[in-house]
Protein backbone atom coordinates (compact mmCIF):
# COMPACT_ATOMS: atom_id res chain seq x y z
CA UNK A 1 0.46 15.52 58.48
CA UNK A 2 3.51 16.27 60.49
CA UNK A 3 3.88 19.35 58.88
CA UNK A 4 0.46 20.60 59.03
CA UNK A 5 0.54 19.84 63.12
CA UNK A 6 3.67 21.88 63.11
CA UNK A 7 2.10 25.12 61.07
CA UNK A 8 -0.77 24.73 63.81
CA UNK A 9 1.60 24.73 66.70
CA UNK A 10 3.27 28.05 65.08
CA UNK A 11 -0.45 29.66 64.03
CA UNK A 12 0.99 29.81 60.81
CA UNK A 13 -2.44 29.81 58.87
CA UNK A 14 -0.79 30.90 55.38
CA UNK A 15 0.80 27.20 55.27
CA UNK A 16 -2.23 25.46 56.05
CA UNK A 17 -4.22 26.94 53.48
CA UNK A 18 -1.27 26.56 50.50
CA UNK A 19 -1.47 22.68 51.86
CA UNK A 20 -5.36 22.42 52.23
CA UNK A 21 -6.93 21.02 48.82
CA UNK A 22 -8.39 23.76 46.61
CA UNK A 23 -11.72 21.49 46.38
CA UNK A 24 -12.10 21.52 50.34
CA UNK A 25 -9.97 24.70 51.29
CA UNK A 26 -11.35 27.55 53.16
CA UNK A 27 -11.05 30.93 52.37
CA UNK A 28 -10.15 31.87 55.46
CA UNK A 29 -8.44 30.17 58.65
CA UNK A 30 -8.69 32.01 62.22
CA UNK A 31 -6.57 30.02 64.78
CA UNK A 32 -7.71 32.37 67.91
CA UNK A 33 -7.41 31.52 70.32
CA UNK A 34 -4.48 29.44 70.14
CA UNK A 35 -4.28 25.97 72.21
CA UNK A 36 -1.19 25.12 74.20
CA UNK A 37 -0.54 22.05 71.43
CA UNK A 38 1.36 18.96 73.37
CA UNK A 39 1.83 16.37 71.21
CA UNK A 40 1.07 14.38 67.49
CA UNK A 41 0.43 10.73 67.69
CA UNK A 42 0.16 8.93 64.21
CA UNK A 43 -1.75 6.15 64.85
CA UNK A 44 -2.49 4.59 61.28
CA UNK A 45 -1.42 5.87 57.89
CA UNK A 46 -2.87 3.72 54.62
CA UNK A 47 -1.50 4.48 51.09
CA UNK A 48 0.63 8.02 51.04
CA UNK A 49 3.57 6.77 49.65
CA UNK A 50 5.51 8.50 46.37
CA UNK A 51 3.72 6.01 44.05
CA UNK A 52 0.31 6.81 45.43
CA UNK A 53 -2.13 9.55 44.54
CA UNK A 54 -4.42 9.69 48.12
CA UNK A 55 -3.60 8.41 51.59
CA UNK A 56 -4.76 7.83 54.64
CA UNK A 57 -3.70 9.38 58.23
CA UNK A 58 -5.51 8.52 61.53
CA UNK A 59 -3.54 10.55 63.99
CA UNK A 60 -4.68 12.44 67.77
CA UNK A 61 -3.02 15.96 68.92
CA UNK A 62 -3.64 16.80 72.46
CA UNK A 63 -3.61 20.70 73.47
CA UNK A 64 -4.68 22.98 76.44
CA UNK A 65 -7.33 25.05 76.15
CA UNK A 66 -8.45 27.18 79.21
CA UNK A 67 -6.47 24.99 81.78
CA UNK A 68 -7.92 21.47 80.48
CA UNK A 69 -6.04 18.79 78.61
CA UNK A 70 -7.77 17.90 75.37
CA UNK A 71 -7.66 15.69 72.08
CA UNK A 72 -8.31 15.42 68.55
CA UNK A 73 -8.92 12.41 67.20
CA UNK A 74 -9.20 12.51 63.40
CA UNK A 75 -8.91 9.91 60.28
CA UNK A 76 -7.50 12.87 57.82
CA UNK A 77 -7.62 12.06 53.92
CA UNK A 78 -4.92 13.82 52.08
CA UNK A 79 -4.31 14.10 47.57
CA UNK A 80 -1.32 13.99 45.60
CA UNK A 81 -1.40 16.47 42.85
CA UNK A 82 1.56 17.81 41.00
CA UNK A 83 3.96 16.04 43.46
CA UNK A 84 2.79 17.76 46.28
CA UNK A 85 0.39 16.56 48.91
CA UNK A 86 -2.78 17.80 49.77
CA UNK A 87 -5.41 17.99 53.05
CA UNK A 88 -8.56 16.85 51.84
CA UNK A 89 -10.60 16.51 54.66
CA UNK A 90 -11.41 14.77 57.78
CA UNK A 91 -13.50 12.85 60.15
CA UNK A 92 -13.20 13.43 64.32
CA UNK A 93 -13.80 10.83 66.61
CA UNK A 94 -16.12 12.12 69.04
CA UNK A 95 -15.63 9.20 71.83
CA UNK A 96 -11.51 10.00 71.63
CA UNK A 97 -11.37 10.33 75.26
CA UNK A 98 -12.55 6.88 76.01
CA UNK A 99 -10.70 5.31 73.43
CA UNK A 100 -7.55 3.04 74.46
CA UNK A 101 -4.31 5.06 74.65
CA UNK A 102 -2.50 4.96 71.20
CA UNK A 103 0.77 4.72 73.51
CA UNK A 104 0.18 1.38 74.17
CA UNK A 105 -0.36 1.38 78.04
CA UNK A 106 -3.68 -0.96 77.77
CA UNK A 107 -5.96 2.79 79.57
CA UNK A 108 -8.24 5.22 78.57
CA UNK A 109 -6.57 7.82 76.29
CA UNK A 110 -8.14 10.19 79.22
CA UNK A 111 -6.38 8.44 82.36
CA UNK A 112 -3.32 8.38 79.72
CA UNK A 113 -1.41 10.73 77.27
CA UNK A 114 -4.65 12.59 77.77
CA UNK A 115 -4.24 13.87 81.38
């Protein structure tokens, strides 16, 4: 997951394909225009370890876009094939914003990390 946050931050679209499943992969990615990308919480992660063939990541990213401070909230599901893991797909949270802060501080992601 880290790694896929990082190839976003870089618009490096050739490494998120190679690590997108071939089941679920596009054929093409266009990252334009490219977010101001701020941070990478990991919030949950089930299964994923070297003994496992599927996992679990429930993580938010906040970016800028066009001068306002947003998030993605998603529970990403990721397959082991070969030794090498795989992006499956994911589901997005659309009430992220109002959701608790993952930071801990007891507010609204939005009055929070989200500002």
């Amino acid at each position: 997951m880290r790694s896929r946050y990082s190839a976003y931050t870089r618009n490096n679209s050739d490494y998120l394909l190679k690590s997108w499943h071939p089941a679920t992969r596009p054929t093409t990615l266009d990252l334009t225009p490219t977010p101001e990308w701020l941070g990478l919480i990991i919030c949950r992660r089930e299964a994923g370890s070297e003994r496992d063939t599927h996992g679990l990541v429930e993580f938010i990213a906040r970016y800028k876009a066009a001068g306002k401070t947003a998030i993605i909230h998603e529970i990403s599901r990721f397959a082991k094939e070969e030794q090498r893991w795989y992006y499956v797909d994911g589901t997005i949270s659309q009430s992220a914003q109002n959701s608790p802060c993952p930071c801990g501080s007891h507010k609204k992601f939005k009055r929070c990390c989200g500002k």
